[in-house]
PDB file of N, CA and C in Angstrom:
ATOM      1  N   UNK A   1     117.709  82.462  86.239  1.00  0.00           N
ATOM      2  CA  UNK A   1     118.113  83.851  86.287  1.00  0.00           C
ATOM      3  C   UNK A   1     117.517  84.580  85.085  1.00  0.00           C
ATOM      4  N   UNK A   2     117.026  85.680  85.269  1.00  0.00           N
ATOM      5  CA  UNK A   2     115.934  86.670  84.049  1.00  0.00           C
ATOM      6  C   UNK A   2     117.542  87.220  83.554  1.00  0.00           C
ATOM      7  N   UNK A   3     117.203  87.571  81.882  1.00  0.00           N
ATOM      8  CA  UNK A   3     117.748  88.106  81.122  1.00  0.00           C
ATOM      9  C   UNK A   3     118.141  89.970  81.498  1.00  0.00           C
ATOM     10  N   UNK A   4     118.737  90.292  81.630  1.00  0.00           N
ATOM     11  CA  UNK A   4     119.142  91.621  82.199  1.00  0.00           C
ATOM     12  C   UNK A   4     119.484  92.333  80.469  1.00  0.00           C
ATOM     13  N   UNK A   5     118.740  93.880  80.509  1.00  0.00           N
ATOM     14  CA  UNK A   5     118.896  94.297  78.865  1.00  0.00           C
ATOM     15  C   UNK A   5     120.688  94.970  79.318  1.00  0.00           C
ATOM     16  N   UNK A   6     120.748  95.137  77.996  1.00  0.00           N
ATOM     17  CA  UNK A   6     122.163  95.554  78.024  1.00  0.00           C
ATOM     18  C   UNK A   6     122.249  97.663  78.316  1.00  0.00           C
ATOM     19  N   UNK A   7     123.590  97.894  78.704  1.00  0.00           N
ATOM     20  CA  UNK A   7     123.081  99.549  78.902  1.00  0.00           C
ATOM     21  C   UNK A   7     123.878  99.992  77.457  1.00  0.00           C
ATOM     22  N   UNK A   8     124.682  98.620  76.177  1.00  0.00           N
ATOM     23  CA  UNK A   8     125.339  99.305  75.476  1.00  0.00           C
ATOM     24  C   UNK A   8     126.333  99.274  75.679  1.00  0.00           C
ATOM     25  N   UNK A   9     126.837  99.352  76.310  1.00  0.00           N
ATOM     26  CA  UNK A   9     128.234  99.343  77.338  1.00  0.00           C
ATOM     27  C   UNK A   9     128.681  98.122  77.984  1.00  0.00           C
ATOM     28  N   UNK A  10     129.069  97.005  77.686  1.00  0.00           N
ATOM     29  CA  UNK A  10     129.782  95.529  77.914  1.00  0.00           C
ATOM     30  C   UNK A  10     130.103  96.098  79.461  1.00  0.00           C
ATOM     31  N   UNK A  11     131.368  96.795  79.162  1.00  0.00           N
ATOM     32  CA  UNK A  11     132.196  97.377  80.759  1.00  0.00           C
ATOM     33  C   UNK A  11     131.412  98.244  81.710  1.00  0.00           C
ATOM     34  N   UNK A  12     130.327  98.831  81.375  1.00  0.00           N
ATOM     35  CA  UNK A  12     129.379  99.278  82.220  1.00  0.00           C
ATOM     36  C   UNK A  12     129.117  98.892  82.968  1.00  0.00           C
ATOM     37  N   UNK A  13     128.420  97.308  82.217  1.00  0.00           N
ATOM     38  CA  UNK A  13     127.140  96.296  82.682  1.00  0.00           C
ATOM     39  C   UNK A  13     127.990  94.990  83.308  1.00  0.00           C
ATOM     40  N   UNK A  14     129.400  95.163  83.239  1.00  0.00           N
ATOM     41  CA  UNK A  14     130.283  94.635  84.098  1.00  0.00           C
ATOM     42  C   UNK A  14     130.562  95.614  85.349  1.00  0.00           C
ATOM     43  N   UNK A  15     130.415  96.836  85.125  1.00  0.00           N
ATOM     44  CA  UNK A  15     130.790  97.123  86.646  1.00  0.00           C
ATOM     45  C   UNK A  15     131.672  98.371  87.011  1.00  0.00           C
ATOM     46  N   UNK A  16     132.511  98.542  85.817  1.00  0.00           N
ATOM     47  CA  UNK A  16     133.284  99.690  85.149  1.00  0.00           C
ATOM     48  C   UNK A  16     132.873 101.293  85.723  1.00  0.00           C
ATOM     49  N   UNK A  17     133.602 101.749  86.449  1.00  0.00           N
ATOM     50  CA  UNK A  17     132.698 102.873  86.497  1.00  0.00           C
ATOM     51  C   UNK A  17     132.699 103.991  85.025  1.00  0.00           C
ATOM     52  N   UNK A  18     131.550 104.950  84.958  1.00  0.00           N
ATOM     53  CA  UNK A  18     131.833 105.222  83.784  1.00  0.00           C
ATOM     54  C   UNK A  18     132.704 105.890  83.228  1.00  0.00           C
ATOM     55  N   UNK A  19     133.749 106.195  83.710  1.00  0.00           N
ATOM     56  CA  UNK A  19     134.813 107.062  82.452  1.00  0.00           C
ATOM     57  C   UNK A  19     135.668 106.150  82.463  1.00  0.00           C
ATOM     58  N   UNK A  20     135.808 104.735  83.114  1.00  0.00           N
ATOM     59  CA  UNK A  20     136.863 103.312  82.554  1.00  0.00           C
ATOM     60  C   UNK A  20     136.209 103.237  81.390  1.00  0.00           C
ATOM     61  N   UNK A  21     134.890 102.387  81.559  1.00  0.00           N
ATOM     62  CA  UNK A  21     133.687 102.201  81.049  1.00  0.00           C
ATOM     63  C   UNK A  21     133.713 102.574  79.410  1.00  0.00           C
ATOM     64  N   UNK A  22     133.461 103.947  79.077  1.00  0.00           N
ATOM     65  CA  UNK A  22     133.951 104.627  78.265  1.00  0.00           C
ATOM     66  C   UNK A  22     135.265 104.407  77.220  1.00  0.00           C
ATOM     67  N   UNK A  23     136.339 104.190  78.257  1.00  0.00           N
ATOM     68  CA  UNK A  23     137.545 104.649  77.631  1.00  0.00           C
ATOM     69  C   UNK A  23     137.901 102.715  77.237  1.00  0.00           C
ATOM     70  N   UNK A  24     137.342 101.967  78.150  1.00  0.00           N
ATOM     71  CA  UNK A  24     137.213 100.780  77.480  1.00  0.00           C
ATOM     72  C   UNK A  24     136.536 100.453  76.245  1.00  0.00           C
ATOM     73  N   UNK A  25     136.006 101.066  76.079  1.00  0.00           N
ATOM     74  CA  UNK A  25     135.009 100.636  75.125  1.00  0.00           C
ATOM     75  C   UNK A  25     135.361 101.011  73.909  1.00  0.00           C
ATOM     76  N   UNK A  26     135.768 102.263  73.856  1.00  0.00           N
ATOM     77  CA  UNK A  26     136.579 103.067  72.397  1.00  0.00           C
ATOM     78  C   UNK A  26     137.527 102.076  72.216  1.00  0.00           C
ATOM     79  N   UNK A  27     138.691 101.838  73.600  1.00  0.00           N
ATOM     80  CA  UNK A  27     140.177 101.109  72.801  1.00  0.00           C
ATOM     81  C   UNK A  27     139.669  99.868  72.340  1.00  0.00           C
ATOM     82  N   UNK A  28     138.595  99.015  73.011  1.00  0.00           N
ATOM     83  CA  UNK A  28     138.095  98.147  72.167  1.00  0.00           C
ATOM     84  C   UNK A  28     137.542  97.895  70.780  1.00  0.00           C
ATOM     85  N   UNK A  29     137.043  99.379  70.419  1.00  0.00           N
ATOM     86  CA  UNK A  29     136.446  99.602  68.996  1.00  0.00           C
ATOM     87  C   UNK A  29     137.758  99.840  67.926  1.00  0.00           C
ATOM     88  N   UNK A  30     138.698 100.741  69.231  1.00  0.00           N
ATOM     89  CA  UNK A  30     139.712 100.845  67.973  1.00  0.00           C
ATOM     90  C   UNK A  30     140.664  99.652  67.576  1.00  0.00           C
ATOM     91  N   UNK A  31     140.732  98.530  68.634  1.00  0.00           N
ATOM     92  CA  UNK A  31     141.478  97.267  68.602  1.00  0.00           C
ATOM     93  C   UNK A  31     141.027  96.345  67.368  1.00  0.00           C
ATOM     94  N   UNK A  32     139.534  96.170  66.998  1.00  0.00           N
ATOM     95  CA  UNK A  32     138.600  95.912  66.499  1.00  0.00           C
ATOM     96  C   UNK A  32     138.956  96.043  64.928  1.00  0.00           C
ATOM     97  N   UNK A  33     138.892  97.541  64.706  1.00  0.00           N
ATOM     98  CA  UNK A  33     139.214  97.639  63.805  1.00  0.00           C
ATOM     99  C   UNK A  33     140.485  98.188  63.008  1.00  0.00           C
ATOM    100  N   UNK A  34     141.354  97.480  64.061  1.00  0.00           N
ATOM    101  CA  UNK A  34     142.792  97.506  63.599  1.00  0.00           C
ATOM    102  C   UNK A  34     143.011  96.037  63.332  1.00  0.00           C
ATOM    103  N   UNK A  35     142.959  95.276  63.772  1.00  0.00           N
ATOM    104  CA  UNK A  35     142.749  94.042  63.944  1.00  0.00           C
ATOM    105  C   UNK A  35     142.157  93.524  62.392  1.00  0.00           C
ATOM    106  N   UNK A  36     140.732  94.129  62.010  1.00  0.00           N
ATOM    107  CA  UNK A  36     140.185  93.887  60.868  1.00  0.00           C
ATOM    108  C   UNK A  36     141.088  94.391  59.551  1.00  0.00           C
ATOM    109  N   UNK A  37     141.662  95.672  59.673  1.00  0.00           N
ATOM    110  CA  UNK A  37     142.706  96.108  58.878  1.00  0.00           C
ATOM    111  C   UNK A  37     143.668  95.315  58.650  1.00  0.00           C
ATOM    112  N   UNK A  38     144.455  95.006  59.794  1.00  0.00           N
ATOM    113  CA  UNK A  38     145.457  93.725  59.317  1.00  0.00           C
ATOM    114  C   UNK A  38     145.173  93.127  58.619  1.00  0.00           C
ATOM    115  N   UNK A  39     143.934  91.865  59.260  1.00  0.00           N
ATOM    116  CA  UNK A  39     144.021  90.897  58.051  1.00  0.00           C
ATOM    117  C   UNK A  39     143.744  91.364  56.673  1.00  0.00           C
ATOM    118  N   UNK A  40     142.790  92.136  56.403  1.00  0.00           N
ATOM    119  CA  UNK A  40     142.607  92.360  55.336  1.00  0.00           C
ATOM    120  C   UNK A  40     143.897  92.846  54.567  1.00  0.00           C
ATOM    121  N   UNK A  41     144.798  93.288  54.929  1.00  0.00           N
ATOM    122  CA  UNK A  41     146.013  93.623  54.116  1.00  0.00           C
ATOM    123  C   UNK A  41     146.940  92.064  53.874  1.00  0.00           C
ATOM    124  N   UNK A  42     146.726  90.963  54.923  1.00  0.00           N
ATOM    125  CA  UNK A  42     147.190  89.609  55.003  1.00  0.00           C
ATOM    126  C   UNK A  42     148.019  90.092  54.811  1.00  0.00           C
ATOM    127  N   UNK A  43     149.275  90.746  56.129  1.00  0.00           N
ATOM    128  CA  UNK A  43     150.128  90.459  56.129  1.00  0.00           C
ATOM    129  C   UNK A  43     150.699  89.773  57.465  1.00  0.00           C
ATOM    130  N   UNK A  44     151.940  89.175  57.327  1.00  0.00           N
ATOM    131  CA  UNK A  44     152.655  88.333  58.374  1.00  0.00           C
ATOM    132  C   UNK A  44     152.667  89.598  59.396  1.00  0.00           C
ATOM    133  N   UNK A  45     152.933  88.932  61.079  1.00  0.00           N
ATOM    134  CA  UNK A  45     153.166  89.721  62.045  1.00  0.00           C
ATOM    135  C   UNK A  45     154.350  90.722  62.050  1.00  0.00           C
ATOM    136  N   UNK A  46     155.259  89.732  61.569  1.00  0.00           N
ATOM    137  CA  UNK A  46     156.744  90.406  60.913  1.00  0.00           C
ATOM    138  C   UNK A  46     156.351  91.937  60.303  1.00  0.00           C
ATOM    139  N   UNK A  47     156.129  91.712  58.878  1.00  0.00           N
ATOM    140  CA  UNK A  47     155.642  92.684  57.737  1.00  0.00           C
ATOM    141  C   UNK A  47     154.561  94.022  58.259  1.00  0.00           C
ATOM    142  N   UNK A  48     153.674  93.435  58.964  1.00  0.00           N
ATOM    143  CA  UNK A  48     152.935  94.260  60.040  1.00  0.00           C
ATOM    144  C   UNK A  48     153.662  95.274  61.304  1.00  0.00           C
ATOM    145  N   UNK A  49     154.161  94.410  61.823  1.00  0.00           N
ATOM    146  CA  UNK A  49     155.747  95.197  62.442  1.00  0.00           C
ATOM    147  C   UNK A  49     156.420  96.558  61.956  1.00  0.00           C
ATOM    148  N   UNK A  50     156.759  95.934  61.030  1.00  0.00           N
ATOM    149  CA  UNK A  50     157.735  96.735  59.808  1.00  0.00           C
ATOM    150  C   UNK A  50     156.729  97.894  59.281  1.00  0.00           C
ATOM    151  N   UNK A  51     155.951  97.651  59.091  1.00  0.00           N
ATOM    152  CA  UNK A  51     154.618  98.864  58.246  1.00  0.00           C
ATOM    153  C   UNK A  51     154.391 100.126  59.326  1.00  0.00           C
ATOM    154  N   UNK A  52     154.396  99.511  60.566  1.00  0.00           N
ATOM    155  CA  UNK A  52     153.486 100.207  61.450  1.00  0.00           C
ATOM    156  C   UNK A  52     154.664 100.787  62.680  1.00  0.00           C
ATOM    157  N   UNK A  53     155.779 100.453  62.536  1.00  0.00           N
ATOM    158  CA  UNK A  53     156.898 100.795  62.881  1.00  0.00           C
ATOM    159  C   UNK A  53     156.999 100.278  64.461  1.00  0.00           C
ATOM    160  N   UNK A  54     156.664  99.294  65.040  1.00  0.00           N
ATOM    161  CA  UNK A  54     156.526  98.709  66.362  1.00  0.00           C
ATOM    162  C   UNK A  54     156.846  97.197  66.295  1.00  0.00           C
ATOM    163  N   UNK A  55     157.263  97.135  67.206  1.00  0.00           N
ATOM    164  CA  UNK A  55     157.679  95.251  67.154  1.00  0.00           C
ATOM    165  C   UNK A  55     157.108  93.859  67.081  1.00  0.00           C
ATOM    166  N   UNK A  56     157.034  93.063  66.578  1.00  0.00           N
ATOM    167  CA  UNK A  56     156.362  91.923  66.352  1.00  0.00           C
ATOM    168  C   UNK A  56     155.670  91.618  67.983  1.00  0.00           C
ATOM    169  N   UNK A  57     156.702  91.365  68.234  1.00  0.00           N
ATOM    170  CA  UNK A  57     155.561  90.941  69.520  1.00  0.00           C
ATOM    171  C   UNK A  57     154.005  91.953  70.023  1.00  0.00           C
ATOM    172  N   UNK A  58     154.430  93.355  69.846  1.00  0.00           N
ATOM    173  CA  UNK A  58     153.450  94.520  70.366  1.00  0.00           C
ATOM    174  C   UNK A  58     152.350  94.111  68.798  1.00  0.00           C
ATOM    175  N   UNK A  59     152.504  93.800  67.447  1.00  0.00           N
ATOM    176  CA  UNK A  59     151.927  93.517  66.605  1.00  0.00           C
ATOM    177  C   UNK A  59     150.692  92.171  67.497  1.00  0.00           C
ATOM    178  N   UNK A  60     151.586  91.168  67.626  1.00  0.00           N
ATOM    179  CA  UNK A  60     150.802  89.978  68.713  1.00  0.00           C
ATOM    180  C   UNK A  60     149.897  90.573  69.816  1.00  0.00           C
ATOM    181  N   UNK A  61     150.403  91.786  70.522  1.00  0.00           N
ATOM    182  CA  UNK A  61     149.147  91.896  72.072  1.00  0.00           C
ATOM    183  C   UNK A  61     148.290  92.470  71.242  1.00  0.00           C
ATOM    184  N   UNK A  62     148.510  93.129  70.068  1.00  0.00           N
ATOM    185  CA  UNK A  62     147.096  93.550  69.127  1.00  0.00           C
ATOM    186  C   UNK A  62     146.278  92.831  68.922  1.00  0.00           C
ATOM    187  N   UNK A  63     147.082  91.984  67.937  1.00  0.00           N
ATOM    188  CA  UNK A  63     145.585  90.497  67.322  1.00  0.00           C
ATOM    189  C   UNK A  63     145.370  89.829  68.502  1.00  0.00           C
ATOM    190  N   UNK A  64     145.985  89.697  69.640  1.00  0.00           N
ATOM    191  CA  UNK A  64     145.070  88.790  70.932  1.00  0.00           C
ATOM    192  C   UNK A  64     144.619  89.882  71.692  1.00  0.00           C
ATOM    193  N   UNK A  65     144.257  91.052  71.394  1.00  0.00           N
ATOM    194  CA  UNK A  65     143.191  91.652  72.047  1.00  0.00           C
ATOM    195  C   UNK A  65     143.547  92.494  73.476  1.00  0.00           C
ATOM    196  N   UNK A  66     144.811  92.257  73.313  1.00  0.00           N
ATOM    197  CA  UNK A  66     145.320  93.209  75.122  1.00  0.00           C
ATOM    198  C   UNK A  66     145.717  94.304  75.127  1.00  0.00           C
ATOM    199  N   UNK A  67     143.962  95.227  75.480  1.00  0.00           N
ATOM    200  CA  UNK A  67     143.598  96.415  75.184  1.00  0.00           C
ATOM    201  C   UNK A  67     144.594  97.245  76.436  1.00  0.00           C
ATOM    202  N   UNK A  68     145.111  96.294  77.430  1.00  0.00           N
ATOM    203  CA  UNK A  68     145.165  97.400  78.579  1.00  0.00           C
ATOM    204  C   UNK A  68     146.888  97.822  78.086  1.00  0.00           C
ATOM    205  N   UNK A  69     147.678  97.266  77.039  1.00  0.00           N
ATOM    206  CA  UNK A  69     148.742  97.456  76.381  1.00  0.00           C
ATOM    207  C   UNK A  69     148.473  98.625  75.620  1.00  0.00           C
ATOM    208  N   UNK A  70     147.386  99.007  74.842  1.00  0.00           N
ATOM    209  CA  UNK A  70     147.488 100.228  74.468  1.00  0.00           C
ATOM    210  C   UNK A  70     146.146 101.001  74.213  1.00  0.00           C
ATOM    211  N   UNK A  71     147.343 102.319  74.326  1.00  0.00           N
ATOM    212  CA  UNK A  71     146.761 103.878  74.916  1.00  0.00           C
ATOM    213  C   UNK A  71     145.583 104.049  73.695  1.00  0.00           C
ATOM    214  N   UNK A  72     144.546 104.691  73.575  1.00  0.00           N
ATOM    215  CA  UNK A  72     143.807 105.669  72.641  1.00  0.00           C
ATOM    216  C   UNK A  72     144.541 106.176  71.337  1.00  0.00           C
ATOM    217  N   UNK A  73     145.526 106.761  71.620  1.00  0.00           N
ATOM    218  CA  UNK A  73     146.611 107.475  70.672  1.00  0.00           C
ATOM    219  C   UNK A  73     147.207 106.907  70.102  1.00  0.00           C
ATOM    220  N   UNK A  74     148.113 105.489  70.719  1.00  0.00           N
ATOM    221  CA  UNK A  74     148.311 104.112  69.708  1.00  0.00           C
ATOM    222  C   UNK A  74     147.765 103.627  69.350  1.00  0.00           C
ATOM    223  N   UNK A  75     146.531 103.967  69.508  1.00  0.00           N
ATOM    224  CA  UNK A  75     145.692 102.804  68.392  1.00  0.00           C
ATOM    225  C   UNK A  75     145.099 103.604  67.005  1.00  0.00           C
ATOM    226  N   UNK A  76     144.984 104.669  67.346  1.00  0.00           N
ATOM    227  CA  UNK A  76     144.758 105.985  66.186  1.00  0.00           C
ATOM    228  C   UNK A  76     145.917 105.721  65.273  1.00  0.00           C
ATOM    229  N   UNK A  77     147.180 106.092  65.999  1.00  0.00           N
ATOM    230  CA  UNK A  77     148.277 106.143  64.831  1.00  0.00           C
ATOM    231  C   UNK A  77     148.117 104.768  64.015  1.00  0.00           C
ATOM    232  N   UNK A  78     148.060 103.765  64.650  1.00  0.00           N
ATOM    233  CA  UNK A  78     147.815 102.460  64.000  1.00  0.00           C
ATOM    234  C   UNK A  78     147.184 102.250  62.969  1.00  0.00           C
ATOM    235  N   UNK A  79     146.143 102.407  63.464  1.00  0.00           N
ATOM    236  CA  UNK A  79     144.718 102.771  62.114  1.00  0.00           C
ATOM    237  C   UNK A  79     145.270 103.843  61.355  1.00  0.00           C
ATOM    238  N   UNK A  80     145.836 104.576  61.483  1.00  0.00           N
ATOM    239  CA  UNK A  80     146.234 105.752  60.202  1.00  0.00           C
ATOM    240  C   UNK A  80     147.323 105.139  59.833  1.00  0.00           C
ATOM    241  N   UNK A  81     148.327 105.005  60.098  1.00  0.00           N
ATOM    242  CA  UNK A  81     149.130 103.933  59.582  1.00  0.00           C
ATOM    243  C   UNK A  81     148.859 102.789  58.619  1.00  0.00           C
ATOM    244  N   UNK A  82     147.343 102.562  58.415  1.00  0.00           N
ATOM    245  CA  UNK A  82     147.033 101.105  58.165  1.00  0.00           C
ATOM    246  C   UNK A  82     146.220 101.741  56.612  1.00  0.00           C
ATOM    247  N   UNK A  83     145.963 103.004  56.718  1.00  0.00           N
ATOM    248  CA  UNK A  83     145.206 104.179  55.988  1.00  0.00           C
ATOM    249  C   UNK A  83     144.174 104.340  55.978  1.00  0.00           C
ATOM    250  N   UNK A  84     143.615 103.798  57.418  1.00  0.00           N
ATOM    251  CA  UNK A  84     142.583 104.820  57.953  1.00  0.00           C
ATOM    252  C   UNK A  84     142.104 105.924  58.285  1.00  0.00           C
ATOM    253  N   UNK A  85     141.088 106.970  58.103  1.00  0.00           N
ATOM    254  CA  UNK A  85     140.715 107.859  58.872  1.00  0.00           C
ATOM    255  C   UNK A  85     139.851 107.395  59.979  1.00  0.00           C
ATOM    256  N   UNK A  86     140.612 108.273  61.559  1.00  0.00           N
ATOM    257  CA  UNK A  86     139.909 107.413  62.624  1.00  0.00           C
ATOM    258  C   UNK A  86     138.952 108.884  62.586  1.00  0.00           C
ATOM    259  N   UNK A  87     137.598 109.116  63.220  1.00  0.00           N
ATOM    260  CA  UNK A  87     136.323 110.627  63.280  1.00  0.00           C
ATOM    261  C   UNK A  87     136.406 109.351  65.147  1.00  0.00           C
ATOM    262  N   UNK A  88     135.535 110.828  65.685  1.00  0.00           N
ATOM    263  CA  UNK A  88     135.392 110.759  66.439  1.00  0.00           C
ATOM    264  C   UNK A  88     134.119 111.644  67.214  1.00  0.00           C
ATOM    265  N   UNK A  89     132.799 110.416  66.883  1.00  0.00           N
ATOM    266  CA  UNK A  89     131.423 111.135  67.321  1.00  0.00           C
ATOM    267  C   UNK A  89     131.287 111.210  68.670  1.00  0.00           C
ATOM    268  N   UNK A  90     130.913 112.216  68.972  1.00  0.00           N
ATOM    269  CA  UNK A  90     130.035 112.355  70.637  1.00  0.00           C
ATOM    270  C   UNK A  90     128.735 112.867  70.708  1.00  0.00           C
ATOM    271  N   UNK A  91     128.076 111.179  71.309  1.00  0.00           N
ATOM    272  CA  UNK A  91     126.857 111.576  71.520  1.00  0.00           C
ATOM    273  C   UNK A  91     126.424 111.918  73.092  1.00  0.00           C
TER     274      UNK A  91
END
């Protein structure tokens, strides 16, 4: 089977039509780097909980990645919560 180039888009080039496509792809970026924020603060799921004002377990569908648990807007507050500024380019 020949190598197929990528369009950029993981969920695209899976099949996604494009405004899933899209909106997958951001909550993935923002999961990403919420995810990276945590650890870097190393704190327990607990303590993470507590910071970000949501429950340990919803702390857990974060670090394992289960984007379809949350919205665009929870993941913003998250990252600002974490003391991020989230920008938002459109190309």
């Amino acid at each position: 089977m020949a190598a197929i180039k990528s369009s950029g888009n993981v969920f695209a080039d899976l099949g996604f039509d494009a405004e899933e496509a899209a909106n997958l792809k951001l909550r993935s970026q923002l999961m990403i780097a919420a995810d990276k924020a945590l650890l870097e603060k190393k704190l327990t799921q607990q303590a993470a909980a507590k910071a970000l004002g949501i429950s340990q377990p919803r702390v857990s569908d974060l670090l394992r990645g289960k984007a379809e648990k949350f919205t665009i807007d929870s993941l913003v507050n998250i990252l600002t919560k974490l003391g991020h500024e989230v920008t938002l380019r459109i190309a």
